[in-house]
Protein backbone atom coordinates (compact mmCIF):
# COMPACT_ATOMS: atom_id res chain seq x y z
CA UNK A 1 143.01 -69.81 -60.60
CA UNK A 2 143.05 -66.12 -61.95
CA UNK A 3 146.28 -64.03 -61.69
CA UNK A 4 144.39 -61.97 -59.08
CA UNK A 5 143.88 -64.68 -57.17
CA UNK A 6 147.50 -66.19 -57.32
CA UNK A 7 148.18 -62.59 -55.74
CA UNK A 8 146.27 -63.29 -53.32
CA UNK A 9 147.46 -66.56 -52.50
CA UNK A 10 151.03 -65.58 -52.10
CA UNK A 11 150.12 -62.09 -49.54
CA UNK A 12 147.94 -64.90 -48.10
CA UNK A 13 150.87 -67.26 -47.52
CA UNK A 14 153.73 -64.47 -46.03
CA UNK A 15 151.04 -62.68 -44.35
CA UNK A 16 152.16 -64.44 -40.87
CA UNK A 17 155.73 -62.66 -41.58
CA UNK A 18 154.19 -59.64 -42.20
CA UNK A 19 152.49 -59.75 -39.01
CA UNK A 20 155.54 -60.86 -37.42
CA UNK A 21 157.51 -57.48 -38.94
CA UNK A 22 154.57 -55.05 -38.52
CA UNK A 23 154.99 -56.07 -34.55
CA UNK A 24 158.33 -56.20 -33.96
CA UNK A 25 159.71 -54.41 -30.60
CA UNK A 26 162.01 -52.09 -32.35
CA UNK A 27 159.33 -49.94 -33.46
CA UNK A 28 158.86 -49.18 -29.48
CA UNK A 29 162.66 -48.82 -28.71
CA UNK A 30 162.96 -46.15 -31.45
CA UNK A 31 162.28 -43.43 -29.18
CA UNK A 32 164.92 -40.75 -29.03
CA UNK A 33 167.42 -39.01 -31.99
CA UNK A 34 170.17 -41.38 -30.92
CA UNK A 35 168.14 -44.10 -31.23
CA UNK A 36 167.10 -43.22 -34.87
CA UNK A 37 171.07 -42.71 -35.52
CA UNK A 38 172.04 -46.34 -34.38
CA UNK A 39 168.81 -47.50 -36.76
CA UNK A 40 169.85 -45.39 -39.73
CA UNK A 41 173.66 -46.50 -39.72
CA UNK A 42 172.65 -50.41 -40.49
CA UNK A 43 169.31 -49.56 -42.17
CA UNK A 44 171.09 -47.48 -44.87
CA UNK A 45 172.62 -50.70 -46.40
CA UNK A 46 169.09 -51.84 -46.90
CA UNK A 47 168.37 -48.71 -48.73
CA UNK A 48 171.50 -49.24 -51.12
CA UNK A 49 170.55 -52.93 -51.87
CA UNK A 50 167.31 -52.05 -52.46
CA UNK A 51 168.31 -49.76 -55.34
CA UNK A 52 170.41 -52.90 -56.32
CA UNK A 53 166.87 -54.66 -57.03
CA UNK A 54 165.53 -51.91 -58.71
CA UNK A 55 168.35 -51.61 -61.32
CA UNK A 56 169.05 -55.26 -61.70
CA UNK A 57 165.00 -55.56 -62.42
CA UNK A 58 165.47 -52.61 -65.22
CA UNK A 59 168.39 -54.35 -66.67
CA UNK A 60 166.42 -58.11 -66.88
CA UNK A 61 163.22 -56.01 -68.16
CA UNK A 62 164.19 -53.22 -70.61
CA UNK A 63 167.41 -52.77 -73.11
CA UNK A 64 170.44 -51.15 -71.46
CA UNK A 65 172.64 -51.61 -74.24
CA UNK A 66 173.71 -50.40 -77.62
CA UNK A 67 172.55 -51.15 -80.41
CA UNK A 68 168.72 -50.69 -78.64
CA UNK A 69 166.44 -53.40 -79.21
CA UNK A 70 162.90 -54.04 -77.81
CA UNK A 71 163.51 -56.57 -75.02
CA UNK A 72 160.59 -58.54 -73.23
CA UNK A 73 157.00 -57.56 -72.34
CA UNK A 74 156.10 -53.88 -73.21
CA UNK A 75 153.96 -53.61 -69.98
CA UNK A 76 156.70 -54.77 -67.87
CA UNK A 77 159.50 -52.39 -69.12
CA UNK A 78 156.89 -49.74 -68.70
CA UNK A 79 156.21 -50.58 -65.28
CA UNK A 80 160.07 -50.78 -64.40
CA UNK A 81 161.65 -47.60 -65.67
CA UNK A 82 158.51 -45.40 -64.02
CA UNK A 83 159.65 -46.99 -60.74
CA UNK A 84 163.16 -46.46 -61.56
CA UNK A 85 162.60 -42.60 -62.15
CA UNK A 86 160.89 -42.05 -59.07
CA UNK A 87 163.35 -44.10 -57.09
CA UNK A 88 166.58 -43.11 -58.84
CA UNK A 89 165.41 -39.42 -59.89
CA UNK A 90 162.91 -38.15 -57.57
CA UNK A 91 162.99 -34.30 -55.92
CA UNK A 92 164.10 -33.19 -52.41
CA UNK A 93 161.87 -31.17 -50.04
CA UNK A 94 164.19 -28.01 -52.35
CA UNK A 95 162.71 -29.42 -55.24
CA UNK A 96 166.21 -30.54 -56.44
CA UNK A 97 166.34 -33.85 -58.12
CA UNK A 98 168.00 -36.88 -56.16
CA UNK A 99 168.03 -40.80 -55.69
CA UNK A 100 166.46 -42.03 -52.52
CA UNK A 101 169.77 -43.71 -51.45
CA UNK A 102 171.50 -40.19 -51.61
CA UNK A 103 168.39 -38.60 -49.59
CA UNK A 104 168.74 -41.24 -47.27
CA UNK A 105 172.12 -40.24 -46.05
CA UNK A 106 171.63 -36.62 -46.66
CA UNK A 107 168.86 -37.66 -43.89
CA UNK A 108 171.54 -39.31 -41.86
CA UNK A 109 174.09 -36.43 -42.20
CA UNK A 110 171.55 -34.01 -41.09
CA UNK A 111 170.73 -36.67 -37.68
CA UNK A 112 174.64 -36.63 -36.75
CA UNK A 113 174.41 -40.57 -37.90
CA UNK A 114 178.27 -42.17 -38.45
CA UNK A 115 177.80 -42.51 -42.53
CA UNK A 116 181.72 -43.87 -42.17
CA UNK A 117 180.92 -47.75 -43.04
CA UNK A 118 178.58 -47.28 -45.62
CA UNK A 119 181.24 -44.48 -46.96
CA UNK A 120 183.67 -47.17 -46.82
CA UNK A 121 181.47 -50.13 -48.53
CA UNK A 122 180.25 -47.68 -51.20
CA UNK A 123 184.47 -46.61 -52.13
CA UNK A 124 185.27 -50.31 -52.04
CA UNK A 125 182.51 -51.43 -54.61
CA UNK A 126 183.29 -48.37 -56.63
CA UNK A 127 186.66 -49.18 -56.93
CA UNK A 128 185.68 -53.20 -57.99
CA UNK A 129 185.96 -54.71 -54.52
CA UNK A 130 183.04 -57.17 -54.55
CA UNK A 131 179.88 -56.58 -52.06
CA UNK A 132 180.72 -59.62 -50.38
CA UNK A 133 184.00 -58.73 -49.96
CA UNK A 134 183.59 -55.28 -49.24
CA UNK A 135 180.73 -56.62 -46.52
CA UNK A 136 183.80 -58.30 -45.08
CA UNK A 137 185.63 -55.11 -44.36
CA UNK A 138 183.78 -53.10 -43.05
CA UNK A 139 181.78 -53.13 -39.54
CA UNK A 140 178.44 -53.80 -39.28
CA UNK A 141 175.87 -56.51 -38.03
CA UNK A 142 176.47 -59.57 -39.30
CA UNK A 143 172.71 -59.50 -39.60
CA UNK A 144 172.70 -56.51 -42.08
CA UNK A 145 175.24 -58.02 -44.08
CA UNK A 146 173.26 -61.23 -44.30
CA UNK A 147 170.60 -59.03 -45.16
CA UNK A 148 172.64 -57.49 -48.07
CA UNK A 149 174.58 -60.86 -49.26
CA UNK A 150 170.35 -62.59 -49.54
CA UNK A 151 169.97 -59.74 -51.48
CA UNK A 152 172.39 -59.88 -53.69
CA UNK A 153 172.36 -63.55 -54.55
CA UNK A 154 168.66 -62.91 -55.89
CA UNK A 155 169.91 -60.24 -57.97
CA UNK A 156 172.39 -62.82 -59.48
CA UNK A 157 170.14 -65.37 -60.15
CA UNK A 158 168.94 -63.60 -63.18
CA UNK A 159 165.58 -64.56 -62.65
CA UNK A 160 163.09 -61.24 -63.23
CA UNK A 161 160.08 -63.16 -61.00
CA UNK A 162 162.35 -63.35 -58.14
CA UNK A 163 163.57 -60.34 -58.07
CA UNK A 164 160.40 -58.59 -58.36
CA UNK A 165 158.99 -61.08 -55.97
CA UNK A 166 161.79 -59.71 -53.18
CA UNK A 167 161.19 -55.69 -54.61
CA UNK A 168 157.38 -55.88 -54.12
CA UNK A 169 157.06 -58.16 -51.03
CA UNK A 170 159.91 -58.23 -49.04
CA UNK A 171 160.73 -54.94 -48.63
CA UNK A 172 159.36 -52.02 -46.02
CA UNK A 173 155.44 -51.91 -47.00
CA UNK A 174 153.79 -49.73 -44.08
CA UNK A 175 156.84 -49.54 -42.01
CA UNK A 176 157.79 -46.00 -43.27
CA UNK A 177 154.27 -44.80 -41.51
CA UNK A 178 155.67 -46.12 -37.80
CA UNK A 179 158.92 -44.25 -38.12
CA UNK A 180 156.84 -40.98 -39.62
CA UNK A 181 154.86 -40.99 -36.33
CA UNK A 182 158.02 -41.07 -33.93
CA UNK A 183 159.35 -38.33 -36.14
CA UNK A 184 156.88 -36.15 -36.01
CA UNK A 185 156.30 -36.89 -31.80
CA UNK A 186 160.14 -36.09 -31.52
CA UNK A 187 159.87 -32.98 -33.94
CA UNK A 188 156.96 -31.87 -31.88
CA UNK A 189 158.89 -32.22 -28.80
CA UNK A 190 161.87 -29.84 -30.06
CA UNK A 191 164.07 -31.79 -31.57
CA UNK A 192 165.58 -30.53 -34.51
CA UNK A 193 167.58 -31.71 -37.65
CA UNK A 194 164.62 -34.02 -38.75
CA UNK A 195 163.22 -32.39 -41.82
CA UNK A 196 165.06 -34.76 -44.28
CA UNK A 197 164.56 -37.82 -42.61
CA UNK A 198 160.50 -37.33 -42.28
CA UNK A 199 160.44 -35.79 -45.83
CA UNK A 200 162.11 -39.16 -47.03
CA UNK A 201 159.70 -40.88 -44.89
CA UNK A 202 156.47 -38.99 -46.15
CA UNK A 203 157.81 -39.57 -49.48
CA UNK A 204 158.06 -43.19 -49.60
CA UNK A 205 154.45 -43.46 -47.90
CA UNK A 206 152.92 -41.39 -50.57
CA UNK A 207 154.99 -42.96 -53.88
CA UNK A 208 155.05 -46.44 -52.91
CA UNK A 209 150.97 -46.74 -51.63
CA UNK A 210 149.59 -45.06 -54.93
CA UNK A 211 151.65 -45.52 -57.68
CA UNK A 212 154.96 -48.40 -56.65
CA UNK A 213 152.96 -50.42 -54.83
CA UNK A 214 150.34 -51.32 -57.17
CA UNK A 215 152.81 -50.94 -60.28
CA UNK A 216 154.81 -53.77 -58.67
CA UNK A 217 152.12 -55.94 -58.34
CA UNK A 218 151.30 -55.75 -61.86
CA UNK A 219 154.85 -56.48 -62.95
CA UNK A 220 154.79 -59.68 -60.66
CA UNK A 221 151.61 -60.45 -62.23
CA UNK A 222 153.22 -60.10 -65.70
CA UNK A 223 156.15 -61.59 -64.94
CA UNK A 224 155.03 -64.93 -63.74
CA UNK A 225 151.16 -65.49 -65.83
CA UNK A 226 149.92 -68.45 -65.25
CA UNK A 227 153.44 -70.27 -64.71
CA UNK A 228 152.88 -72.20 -61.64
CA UNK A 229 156.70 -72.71 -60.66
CA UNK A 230 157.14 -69.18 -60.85
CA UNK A 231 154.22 -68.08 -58.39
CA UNK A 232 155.94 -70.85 -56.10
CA UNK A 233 159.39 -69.35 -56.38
CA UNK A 234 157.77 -66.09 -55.40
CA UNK A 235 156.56 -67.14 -52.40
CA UNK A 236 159.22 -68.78 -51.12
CA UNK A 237 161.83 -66.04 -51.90
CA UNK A 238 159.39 -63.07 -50.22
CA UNK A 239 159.20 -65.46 -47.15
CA UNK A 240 163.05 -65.65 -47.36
CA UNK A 241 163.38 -61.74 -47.43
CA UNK A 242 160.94 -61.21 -44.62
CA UNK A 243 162.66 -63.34 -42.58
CA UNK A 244 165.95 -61.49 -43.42
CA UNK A 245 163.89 -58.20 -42.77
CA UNK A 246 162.97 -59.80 -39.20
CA UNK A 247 166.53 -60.63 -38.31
CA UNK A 248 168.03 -57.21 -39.58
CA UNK A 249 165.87 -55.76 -37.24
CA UNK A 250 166.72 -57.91 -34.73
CA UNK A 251 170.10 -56.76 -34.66
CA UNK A 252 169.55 -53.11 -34.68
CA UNK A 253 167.30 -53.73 -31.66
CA UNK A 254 170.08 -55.61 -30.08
CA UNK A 255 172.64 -52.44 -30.86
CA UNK A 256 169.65 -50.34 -28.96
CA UNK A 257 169.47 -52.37 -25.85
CA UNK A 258 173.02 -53.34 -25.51
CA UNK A 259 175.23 -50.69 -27.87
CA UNK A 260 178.21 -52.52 -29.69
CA UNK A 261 181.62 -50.33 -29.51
CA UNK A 262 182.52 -49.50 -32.89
């Protein structure tokens, strides 16, 4: 079996999930600026792990210490650090430069969303708290700090397939694209205070369909070759992520239809 075909094998095998996510009810309960709020406050730890991948896949792939020394696959450390810059480094709509976590709750400021949680998580890890501890502390769905703890034991298993395997496939795909469209109906309606949030939305659309996206199927390619274990660990941790993806959602749909008192 080629490495293309492998590819296809494994979006063959979590396409049911896929479907699954791409028809989930909270993409018609999103309706109204509070309703994005309520989203963005749990989403927004989803963001932050998701630059945990990122960095933990630039730290298996390329040399982050000193002295420098050419680590790994040339391909795959060139694949890595041009995600990295557009992820960790890209430009507001001002043209100033900034990570996509820190547009993300420039977004949510601008919305009136309650940043106070992730505030709170983000001064705990900074000040050596551990995620899983800090996760403890603070108030949120238990399903987004599943979501975050999955995450985070992938990114300490050390192992570069996996964690690409979770960054390419188990992340947002087309979902960006739904939440554009409610934007932009909302925004057309009146509403105000938007700009960020569909900028950031626009943004990921256009990045991650023609250049991420296909750069992070090359570095799973890479990654695994013609190493059958490895294509069978990738499939079963994007399954795993999907499903977490399913049940995060879940919960912010729940939060929607019957608001928790924080």
């Amino acid at each position: 079996m080629t490495i293309h075909q492998k590819i296809e094998q494994l979006e063959s095998e979590i396409s049911p999930l896929k479907a699954q996510l791409l028809a989930h009810p909270l993409y018609k309960t999103v309706r109204s600026v509070e309703d994005f709020r309520c989203f963005m406050e749990q989403h927004v730890f989803a963001v932050w792990d998701f630059m945990c991948l990122l960095k933990s896949l630039q730290r298996e792939l390329t040399c982050v210490e000193v002295p420098w020394k050419p680590v790994g696959n040339a391909n795959t450390r060139r694949f890595i650090n041009e995600i990295v810059l557009g992820e960790e480094s890209d430009v507001d709509e001002k043209g100033i430069v900034i990570s996509h976590y820190e547009l993300y709750l420039s977004a949510m400021k601008e919305i009136g969303a309650n940043t106070e949680q992730m505030d709170k998580f983000y001064q705990l890890v900074c000040s050596g708290v551990s995620v899983k501890t800090a996760l403890k502390q603070i108030n949120i769905n238990k399903e987004t700090t599943d979501f975050v703890i999955f995450t985070m034991d992938i990114v300490g298993s050390g192992d570069a397939h996996k964690i690409a395997s979770v960054f390419t496939f188990g992340r947002e795909d087309l979902i960006p694209e739904m939440f554009l469209k409610i934007v932009k109906e909302l925004r057309s309606q009146g509403h105000g205070n938007l700009g960020t949030l569909e900028y950031y939305l626009q943004r990921h659309i256009d990045i991650d369909g023609d250049e991420h996206g296909p750069i992070s199927l090359k570095m799973v390619s890479e990654l695994c070759g013609n190493d059958e274990k490895k294509w069978e660990d990738c499939i079963f941790v994007a399954k795993m992520a999907l499903q977490h993806r399913i049940k995060l959602w879940n919960g912010i749909l729940l939060n929607l239809v019957q608001p928790i008192a924080i």
